[in-house]
Protein backbone atom coordinates (compact mmCIF):
# COMPACT_ATOMS: atom_id res chain seq x y z
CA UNK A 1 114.38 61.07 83.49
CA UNK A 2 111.35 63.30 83.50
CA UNK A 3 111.44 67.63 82.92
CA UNK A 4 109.13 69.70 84.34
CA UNK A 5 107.37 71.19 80.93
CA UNK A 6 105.68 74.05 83.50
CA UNK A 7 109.01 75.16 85.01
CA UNK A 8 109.37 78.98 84.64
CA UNK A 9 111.74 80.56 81.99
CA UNK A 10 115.32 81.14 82.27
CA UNK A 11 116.76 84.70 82.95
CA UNK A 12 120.28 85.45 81.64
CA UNK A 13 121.67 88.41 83.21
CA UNK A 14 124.09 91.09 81.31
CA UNK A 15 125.92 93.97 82.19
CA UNK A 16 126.51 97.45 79.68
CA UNK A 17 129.23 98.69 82.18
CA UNK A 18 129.04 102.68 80.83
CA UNK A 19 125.93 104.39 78.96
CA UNK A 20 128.12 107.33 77.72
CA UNK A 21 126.01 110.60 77.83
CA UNK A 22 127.84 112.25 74.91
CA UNK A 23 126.78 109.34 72.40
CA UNK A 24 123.53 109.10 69.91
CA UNK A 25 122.87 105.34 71.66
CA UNK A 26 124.63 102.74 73.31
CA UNK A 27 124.20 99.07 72.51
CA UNK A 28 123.44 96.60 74.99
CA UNK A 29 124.86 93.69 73.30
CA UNK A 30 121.53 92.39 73.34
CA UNK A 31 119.17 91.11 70.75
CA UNK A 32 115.68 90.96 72.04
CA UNK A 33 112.95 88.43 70.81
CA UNK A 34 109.31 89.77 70.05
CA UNK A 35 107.83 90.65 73.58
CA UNK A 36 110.94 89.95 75.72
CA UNK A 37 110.39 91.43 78.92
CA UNK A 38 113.74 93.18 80.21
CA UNK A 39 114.38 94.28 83.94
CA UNK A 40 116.89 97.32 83.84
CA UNK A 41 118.14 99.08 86.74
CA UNK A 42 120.81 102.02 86.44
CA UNK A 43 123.28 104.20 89.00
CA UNK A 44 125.58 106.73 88.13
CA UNK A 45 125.45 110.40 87.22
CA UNK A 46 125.89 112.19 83.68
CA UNK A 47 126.57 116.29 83.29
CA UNK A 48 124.12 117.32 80.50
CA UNK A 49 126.18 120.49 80.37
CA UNK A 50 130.08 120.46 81.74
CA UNK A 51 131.00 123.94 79.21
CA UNK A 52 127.90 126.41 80.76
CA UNK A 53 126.92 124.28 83.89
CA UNK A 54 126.75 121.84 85.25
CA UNK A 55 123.64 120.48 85.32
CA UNK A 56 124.43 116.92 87.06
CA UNK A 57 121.38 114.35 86.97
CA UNK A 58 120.84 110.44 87.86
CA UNK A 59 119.11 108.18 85.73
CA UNK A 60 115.93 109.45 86.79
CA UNK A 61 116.52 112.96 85.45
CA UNK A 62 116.73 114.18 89.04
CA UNK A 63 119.17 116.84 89.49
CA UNK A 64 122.04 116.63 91.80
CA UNK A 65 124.06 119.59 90.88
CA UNK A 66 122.24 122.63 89.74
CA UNK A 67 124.09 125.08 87.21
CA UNK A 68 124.22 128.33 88.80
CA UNK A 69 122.27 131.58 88.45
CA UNK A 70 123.11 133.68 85.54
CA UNK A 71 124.60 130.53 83.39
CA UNK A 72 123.99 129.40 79.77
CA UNK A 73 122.51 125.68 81.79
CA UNK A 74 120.21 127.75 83.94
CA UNK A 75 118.86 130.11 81.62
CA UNK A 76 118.57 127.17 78.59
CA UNK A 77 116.67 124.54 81.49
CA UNK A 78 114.62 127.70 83.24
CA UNK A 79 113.21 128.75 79.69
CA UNK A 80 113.19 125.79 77.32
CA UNK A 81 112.63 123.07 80.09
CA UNK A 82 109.34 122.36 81.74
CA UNK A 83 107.88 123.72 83.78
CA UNK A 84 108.86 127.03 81.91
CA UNK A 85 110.01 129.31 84.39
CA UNK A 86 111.13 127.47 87.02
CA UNK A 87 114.72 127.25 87.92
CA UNK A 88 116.41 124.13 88.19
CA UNK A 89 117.01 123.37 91.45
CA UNK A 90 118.92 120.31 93.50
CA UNK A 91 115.65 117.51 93.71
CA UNK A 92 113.70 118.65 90.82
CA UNK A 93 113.38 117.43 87.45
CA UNK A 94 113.31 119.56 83.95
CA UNK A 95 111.20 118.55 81.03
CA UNK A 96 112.18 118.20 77.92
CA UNK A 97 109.29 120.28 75.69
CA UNK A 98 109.01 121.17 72.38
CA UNK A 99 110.79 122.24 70.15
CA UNK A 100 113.75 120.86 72.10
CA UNK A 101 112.76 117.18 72.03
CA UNK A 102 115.05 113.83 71.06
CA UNK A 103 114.62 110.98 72.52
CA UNK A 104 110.93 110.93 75.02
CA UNK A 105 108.85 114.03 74.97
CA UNK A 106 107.53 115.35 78.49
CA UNK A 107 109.85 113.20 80.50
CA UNK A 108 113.49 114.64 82.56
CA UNK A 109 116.40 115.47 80.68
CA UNK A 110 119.21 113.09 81.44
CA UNK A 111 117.40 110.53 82.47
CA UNK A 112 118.28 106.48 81.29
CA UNK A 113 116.16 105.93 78.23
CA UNK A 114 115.87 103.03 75.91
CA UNK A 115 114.87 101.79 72.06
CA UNK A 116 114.78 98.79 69.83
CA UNK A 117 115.96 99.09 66.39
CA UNK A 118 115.91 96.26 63.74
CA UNK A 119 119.61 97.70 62.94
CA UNK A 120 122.30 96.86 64.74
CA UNK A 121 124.07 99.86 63.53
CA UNK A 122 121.75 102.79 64.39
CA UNK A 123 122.29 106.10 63.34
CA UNK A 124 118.92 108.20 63.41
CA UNK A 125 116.03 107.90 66.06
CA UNK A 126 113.95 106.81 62.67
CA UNK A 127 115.97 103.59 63.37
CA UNK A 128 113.70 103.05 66.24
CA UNK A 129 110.21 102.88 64.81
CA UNK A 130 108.76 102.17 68.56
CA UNK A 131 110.43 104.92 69.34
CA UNK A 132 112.33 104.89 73.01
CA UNK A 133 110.83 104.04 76.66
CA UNK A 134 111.91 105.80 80.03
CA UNK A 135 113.92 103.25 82.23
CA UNK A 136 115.46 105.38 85.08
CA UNK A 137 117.03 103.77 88.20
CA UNK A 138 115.07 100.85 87.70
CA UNK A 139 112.28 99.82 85.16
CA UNK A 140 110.80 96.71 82.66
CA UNK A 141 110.45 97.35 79.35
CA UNK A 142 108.89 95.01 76.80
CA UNK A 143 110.27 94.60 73.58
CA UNK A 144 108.05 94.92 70.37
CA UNK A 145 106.29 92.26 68.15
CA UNK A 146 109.34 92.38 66.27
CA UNK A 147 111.99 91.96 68.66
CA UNK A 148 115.44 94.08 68.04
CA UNK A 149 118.75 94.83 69.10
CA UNK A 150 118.51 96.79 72.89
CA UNK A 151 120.18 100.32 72.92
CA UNK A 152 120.19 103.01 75.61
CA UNK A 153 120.60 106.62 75.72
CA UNK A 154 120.72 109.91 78.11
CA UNK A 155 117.27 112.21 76.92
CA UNK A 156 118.97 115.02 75.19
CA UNK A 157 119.23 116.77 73.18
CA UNK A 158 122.89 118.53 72.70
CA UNK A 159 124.94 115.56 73.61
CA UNK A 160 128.23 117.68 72.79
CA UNK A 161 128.90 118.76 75.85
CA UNK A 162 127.61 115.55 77.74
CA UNK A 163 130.36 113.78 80.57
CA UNK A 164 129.55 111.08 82.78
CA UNK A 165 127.93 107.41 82.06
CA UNK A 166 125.14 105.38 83.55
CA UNK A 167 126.14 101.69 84.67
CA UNK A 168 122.84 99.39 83.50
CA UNK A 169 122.45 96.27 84.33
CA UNK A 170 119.04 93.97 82.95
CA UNK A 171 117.96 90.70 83.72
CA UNK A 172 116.40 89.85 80.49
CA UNK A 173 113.86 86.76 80.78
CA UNK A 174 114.39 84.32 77.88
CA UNK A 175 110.35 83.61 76.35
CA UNK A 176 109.70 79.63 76.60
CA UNK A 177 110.96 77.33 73.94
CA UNK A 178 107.91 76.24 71.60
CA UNK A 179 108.97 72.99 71.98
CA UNK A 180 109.08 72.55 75.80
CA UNK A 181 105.55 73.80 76.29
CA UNK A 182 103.48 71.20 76.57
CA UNK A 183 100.45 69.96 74.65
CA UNK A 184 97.19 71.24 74.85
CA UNK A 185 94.85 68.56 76.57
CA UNK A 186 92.29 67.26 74.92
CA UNK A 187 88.55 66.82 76.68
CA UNK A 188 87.29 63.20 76.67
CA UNK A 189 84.57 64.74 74.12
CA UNK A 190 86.79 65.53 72.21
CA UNK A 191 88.36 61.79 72.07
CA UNK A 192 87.67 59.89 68.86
């Protein structure tokens, strides 16, 4: 019987079926090793504000439903969102700036983000000391040098009047077994 010691690692494949907009995180039922490399892609749509909107986005932070003129969605994401000013509009994207910033400065509110914590429990985005990466529709992240449990989360900041989910799914590739890698050759000089 002979194994191939070279073969490529093994991918295991999970599914978080709903990424609920209106919670701090969601777990992903998945504890990462240091530097596992996850492959994440998302659908769905979440309304960042169903009392004063809506303001409807996918995972990219791309909006699909704009509030209307005159609401408390457009005047919060034409004033507080970047670029300042600018109306949100059916296409576009809105920033989230200071001082209204939770999750990922600089990137589109709504969009799929995610975070390692060491806690499996997390209640605080100090929880996450790498802080959290923008995923999207579809995106690798790494996780850090000291692995974690995987959570996810919509980038905003008033998740109170959040509705809709995001359904993830990640192919996760499981890092090599120490003791299936082979042995380092030697060189003949080396040969005693």
């Amino acid at each position: 019987c002979s194994s191939d010691l070279n073969a490529p690692s093994v991918a295991i494949v999970s599914t978080v079926t709903s990424v609920d907009s209106s919670k701090f995180v969601t777990a992903a039922g998945v504890q990462a090793s240091p530097g596992q490399v996850f492959t994440i892609t998302a659908t769905g749509t979440v309304n960042l504000a169903d009392q004063d909107g809506p303001y409807v986005v996918d995972a990219n932070g791309t909006i699909v439903t704009a509030p209307p003129a005159g609401s408390g969605a457009y005047n919060f994401f034409t004033n507080n969102a970047g670029p300042v000013g600018v109306a949100p509009v059916v296409g576009a994207q809105k920033l989230m700036i200071s001082p209204y910033v939770a999750y990922v400065a600089n990137q589109a509110y709504g969009a799929l983000v995610a975070g390692f914590s060491s806690t499996p429990n997390p209640s605080a985005i100090s929880d996450f000391p790498s802080g959290f990466t923008l995923v999207g529709v579809a995106s690798s992240i790494t996780a850090p040098s000291t692995g974690g449990y995987l959570f996810f989360a919509s980038n905003d900041v008033n998740l109170t009047d959040n509705t809709g989910s995001f359904t993830v799914s990640i192919t996760a590739s499981t890092p090599a077994n120490p003791a299936q890698v082979a042995p380092a050759k030697r060189s003949p000089s080396a040969a005693t």
